[in-house]
PDB file of N, CA and C in Angstrom:
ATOM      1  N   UNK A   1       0.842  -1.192   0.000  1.00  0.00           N
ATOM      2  CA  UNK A   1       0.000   0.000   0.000  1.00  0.00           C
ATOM      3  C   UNK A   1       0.879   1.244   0.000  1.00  0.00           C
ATOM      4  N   UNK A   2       1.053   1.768  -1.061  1.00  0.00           N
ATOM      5  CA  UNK A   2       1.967   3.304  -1.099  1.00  0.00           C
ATOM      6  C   UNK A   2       1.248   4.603  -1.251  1.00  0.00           C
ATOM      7  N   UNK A   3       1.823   5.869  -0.366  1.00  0.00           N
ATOM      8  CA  UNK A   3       0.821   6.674   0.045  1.00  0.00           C
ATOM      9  C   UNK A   3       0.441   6.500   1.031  1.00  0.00           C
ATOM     10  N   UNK A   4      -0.698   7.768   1.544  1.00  0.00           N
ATOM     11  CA  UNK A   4      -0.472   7.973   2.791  1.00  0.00           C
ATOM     12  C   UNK A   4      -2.354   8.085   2.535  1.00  0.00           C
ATOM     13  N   UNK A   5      -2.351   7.983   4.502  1.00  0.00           N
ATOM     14  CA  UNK A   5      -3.982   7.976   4.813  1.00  0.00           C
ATOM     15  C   UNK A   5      -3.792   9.383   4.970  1.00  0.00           C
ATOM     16  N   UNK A   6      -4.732  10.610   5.183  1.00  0.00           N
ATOM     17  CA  UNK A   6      -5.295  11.620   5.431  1.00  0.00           C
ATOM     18  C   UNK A   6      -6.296  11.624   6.272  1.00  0.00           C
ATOM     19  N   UNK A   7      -6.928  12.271   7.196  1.00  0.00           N
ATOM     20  CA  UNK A   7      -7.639  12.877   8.046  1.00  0.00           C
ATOM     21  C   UNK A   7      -8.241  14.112   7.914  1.00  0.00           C
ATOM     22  N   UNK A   8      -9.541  14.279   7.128  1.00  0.00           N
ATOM     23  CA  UNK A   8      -9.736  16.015   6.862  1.00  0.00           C
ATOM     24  C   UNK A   8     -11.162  16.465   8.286  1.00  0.00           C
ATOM     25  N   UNK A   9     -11.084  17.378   8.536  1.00  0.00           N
ATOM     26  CA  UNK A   9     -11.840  17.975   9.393  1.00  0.00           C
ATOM     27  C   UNK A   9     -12.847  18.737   8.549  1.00  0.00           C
ATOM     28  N   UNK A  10     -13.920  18.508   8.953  1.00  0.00           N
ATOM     29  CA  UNK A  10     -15.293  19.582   8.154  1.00  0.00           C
ATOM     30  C   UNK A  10     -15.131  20.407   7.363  1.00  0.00           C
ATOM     31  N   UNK A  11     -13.665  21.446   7.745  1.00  0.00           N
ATOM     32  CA  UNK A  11     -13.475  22.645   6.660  1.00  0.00           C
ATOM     33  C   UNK A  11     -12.729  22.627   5.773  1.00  0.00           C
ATOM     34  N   UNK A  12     -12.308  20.990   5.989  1.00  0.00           N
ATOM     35  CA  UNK A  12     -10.908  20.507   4.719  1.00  0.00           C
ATOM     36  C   UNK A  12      -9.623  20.691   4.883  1.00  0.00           C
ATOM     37  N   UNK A  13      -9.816  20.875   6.256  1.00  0.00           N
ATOM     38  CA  UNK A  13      -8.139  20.797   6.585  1.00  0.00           C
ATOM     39  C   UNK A  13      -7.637  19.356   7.167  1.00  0.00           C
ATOM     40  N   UNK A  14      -6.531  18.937   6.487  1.00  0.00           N
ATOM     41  CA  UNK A  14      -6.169  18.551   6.850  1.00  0.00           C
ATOM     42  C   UNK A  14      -5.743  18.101   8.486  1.00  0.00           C
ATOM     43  N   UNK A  15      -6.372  16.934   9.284  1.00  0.00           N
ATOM     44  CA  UNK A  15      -5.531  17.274  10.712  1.00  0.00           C
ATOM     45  C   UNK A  15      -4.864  16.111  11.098  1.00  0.00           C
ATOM     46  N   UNK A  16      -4.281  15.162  10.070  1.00  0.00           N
ATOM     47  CA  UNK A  16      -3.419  13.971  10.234  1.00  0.00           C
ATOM     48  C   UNK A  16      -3.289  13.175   9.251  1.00  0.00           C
ATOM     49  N   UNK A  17      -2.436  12.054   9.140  1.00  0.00           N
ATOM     50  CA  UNK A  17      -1.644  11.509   8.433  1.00  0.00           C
ATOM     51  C   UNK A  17      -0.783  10.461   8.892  1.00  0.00           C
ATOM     52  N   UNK A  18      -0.918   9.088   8.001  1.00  0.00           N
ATOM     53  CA  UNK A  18      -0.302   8.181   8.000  1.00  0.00           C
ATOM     54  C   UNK A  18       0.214   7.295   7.299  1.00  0.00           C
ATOM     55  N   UNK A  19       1.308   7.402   7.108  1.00  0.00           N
ATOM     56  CA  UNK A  19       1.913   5.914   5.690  1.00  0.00           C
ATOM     57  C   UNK A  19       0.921   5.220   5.750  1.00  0.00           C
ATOM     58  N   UNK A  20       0.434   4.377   4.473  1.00  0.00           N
ATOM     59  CA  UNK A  20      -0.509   3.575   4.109  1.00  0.00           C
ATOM     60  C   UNK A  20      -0.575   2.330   4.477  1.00  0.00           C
ATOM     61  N   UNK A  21       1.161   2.156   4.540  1.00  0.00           N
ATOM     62  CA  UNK A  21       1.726   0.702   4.632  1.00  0.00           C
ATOM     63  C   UNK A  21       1.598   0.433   6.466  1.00  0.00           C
ATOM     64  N   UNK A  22       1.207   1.465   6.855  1.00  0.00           N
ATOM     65  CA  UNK A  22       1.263   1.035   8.373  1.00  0.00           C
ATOM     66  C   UNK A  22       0.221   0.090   9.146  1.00  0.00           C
ATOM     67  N   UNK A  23      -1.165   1.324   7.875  1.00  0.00           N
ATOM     68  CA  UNK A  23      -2.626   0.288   8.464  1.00  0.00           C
ATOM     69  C   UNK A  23      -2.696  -0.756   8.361  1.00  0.00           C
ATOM     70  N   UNK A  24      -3.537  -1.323   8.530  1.00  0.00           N
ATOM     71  CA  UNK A  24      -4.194  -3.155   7.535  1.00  0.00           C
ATOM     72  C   UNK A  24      -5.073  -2.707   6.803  1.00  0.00           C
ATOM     73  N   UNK A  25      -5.453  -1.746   6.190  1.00  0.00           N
ATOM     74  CA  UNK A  25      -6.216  -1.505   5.473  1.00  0.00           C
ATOM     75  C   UNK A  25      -6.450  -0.938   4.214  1.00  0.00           C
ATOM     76  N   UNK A  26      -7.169  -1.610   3.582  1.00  0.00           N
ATOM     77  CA  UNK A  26      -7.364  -0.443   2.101  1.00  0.00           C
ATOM     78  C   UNK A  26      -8.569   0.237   1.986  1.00  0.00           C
ATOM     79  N   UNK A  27      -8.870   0.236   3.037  1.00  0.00           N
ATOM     80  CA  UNK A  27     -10.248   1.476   2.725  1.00  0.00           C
ATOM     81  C   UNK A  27     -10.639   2.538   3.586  1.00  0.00           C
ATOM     82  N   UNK A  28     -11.527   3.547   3.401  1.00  0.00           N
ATOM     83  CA  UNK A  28     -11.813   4.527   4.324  1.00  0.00           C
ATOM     84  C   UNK A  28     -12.381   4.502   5.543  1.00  0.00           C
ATOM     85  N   UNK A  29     -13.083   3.544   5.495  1.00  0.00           N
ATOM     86  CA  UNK A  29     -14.231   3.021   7.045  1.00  0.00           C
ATOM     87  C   UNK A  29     -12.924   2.497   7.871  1.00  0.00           C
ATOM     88  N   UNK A  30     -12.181   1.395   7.505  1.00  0.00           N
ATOM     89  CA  UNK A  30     -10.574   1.133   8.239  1.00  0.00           C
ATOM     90  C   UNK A  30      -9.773   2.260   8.543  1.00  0.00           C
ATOM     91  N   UNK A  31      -9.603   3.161   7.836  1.00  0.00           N
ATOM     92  CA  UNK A  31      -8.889   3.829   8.011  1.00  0.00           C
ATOM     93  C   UNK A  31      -9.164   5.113   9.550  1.00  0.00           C
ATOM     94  N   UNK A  32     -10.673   5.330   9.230  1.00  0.00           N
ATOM     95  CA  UNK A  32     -11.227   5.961  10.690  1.00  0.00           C
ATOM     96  C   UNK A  32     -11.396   5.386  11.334  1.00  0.00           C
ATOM     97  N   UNK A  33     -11.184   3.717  11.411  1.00  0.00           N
ATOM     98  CA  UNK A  33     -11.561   2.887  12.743  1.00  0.00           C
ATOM     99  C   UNK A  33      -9.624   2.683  13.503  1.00  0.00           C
ATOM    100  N   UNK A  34      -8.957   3.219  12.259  1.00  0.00           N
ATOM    101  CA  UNK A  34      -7.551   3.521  12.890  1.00  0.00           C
ATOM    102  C   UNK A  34      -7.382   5.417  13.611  1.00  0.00           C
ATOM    103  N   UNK A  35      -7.980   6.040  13.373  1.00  0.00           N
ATOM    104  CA  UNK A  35      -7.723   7.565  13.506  1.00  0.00           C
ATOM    105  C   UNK A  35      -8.824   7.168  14.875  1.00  0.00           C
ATOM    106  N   UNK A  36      -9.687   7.009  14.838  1.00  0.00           N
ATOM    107  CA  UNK A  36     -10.794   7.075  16.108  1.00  0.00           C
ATOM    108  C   UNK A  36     -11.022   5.530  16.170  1.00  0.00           C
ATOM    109  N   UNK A  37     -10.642   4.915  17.505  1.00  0.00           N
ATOM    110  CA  UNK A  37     -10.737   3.714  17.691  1.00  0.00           C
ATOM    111  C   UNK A  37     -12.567   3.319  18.637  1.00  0.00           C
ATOM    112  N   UNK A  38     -12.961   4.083  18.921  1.00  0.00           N
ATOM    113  CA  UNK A  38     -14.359   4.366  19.738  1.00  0.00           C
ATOM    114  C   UNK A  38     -15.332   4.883  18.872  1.00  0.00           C
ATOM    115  N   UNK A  39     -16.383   3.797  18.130  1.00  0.00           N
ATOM    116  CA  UNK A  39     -17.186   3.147  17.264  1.00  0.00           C
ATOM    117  C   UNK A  39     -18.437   4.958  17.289  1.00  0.00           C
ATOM    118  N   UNK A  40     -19.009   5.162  18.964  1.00  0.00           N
ATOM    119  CA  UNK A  40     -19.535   6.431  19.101  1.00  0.00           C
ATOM    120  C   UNK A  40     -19.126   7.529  18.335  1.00  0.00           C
ATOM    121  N   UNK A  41     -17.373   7.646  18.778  1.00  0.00           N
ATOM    122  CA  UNK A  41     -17.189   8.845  18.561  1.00  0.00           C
ATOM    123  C   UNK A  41     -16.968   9.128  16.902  1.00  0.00           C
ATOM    124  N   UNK A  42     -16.447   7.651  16.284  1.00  0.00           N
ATOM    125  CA  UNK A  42     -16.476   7.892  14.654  1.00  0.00           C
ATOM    126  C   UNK A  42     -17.763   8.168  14.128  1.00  0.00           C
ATOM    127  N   UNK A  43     -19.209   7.398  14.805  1.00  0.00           N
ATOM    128  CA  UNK A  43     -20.426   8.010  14.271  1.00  0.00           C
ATOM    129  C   UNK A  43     -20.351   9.507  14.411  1.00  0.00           C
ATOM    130  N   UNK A  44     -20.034   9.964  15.504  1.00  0.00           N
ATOM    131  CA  UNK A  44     -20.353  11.981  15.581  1.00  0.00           C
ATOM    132  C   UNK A  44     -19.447  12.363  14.284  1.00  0.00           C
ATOM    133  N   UNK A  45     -18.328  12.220  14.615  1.00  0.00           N
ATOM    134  CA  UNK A  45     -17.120  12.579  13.197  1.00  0.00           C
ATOM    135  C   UNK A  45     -17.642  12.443  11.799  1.00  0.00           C
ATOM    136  N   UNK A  46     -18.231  11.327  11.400  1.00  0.00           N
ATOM    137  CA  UNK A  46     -19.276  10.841  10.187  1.00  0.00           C
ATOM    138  C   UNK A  46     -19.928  11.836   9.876  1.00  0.00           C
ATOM    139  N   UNK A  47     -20.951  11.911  10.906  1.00  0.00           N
ATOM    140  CA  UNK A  47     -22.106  12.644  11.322  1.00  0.00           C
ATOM    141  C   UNK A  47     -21.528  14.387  11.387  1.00  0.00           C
ATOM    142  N   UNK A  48     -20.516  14.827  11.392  1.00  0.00           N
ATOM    143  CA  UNK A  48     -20.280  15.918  11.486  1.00  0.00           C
ATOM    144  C   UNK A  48     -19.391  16.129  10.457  1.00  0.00           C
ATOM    145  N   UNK A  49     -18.836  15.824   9.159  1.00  0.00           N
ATOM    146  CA  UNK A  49     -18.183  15.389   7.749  1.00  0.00           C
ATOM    147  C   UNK A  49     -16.991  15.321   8.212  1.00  0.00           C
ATOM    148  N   UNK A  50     -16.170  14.333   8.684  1.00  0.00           N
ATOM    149  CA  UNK A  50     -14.851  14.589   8.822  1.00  0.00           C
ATOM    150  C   UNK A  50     -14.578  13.642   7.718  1.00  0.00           C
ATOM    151  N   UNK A  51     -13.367  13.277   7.120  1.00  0.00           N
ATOM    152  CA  UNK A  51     -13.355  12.374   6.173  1.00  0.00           C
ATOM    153  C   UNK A  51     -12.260  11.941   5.831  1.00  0.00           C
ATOM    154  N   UNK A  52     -11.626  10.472   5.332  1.00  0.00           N
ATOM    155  CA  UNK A  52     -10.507   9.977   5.394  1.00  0.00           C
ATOM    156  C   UNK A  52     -10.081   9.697   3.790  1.00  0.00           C
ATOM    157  N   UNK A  53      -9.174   9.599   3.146  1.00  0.00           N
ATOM    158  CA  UNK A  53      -8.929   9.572   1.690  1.00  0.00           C
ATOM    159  C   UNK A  53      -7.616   9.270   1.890  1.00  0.00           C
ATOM    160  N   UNK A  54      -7.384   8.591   0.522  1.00  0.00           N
ATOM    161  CA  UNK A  54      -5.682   7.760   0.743  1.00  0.00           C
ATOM    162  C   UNK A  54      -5.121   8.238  -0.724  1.00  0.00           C
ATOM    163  N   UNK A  55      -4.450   8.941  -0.622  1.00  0.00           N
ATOM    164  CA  UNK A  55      -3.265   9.898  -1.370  1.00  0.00           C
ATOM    165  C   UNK A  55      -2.557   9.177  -1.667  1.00  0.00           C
ATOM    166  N   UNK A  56      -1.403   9.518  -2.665  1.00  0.00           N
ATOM    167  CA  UNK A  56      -0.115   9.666  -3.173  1.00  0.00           C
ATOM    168  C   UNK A  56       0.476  10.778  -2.489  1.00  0.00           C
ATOM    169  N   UNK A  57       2.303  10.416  -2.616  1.00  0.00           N
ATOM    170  CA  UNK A  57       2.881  11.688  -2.231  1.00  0.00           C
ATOM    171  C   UNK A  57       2.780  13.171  -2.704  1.00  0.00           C
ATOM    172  N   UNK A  58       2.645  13.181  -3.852  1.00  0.00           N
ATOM    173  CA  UNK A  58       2.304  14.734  -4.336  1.00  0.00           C
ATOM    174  C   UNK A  58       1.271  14.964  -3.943  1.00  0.00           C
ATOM    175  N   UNK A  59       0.072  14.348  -4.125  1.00  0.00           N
ATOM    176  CA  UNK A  59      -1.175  14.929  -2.958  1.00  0.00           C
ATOM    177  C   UNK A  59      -1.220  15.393  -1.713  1.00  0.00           C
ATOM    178  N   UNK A  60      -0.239  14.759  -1.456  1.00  0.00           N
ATOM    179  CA  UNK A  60       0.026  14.523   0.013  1.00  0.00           C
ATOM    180  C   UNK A  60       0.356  16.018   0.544  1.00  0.00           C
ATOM    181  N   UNK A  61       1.606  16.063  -0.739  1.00  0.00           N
ATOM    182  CA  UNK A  61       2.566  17.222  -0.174  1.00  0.00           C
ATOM    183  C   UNK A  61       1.265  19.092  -0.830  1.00  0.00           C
ATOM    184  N   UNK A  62       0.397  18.769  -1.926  1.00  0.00           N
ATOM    185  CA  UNK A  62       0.044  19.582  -2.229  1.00  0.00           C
ATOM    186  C   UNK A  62      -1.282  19.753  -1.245  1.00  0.00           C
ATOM    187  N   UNK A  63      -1.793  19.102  -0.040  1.00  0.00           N
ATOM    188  CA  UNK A  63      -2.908  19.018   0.194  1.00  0.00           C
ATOM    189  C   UNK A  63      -2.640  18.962   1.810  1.00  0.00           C
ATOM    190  N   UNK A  64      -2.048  18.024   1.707  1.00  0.00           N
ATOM    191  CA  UNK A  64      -1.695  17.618   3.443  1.00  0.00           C
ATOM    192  C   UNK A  64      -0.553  18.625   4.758  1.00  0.00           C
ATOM    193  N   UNK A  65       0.888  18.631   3.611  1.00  0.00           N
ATOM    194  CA  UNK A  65       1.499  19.486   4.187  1.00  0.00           C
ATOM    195  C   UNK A  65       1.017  20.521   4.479  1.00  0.00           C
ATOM    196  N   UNK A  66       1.040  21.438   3.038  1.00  0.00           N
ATOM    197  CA  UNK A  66       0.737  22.907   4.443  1.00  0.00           C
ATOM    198  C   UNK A  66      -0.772  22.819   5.945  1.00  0.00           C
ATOM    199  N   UNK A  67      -1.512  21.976   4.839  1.00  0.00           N
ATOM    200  CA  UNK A  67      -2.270  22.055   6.682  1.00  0.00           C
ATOM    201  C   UNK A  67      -1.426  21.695   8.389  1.00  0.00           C
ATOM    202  N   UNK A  68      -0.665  20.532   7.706  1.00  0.00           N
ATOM    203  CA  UNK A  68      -0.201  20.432   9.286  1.00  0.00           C
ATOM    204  C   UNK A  68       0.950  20.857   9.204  1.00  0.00           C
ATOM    205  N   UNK A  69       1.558  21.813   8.443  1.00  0.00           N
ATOM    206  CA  UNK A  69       2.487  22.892   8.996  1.00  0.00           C
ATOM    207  C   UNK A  69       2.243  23.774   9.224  1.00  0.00           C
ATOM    208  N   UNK A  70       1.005  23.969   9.518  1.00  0.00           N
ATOM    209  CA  UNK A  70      -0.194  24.894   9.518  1.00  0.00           C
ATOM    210  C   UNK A  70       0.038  26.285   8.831  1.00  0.00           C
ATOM    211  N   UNK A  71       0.255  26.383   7.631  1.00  0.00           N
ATOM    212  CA  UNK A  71       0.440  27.228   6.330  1.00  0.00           C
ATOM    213  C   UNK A  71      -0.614  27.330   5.578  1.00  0.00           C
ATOM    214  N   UNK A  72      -1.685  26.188   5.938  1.00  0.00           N
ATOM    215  CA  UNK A  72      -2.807  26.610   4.868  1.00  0.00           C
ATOM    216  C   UNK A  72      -3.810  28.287   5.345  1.00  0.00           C
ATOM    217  N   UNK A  73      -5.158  27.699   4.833  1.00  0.00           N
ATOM    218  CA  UNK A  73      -5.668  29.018   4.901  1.00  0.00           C
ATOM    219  C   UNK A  73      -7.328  28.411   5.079  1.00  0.00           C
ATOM    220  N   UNK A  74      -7.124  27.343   5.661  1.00  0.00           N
ATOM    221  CA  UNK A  74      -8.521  26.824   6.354  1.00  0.00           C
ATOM    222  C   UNK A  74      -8.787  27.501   7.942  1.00  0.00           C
ATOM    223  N   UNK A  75      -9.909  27.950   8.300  1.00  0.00           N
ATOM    224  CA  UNK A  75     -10.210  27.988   9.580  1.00  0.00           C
ATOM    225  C   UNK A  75     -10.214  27.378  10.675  1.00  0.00           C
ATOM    226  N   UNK A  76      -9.919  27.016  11.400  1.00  0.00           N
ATOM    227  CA  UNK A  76      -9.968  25.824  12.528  1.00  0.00           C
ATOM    228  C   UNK A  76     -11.658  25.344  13.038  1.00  0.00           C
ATOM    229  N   UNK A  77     -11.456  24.144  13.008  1.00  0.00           N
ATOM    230  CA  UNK A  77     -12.907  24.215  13.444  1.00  0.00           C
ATOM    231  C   UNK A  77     -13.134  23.783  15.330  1.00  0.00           C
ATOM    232  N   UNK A  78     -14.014  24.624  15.283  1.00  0.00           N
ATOM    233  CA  UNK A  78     -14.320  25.075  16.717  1.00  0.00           C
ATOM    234  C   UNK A  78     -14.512  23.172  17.534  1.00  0.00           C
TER     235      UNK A  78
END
């Protein structure tokens, strides 16, 4: 699995990241049952659009970096 998982928050920022090859997984529902391990709290996250997507490195770097070098120009969400 090459590439990385992503973590986006409601306003599309980026707020985490993980080599692909780390999960067991190839899909998005796996991938938030790795970011939020407590079944509740991934329903609210769902339920409130947070969302997981599995990149390549240039995505990565055009999408992912500046959020968590916090350079982008998303709002934080409350």
């Amino acid at each position: 699995m090459a590439g990385f998982w992503i973590r986006i928050n409601p306003n599309g920022c980026v707020i985490g990241s993980v080599y692909a090859s780390v999960l067991e997984t190839d899909d998005a529902r796996g991938a938030h049952e790795e970011f939020t391990p407590a079944p509740a709290d991934r329903d609210r996250e769902s339920a409130e659009g947070y969302r997981h997507e599995r990149v390549h490195r240039l995505e990565w770097q055009r999408r992912a970096k500046p959020c968590l070098l916090r350079q982008c120009n998303h709002q934080e969400s409350s």
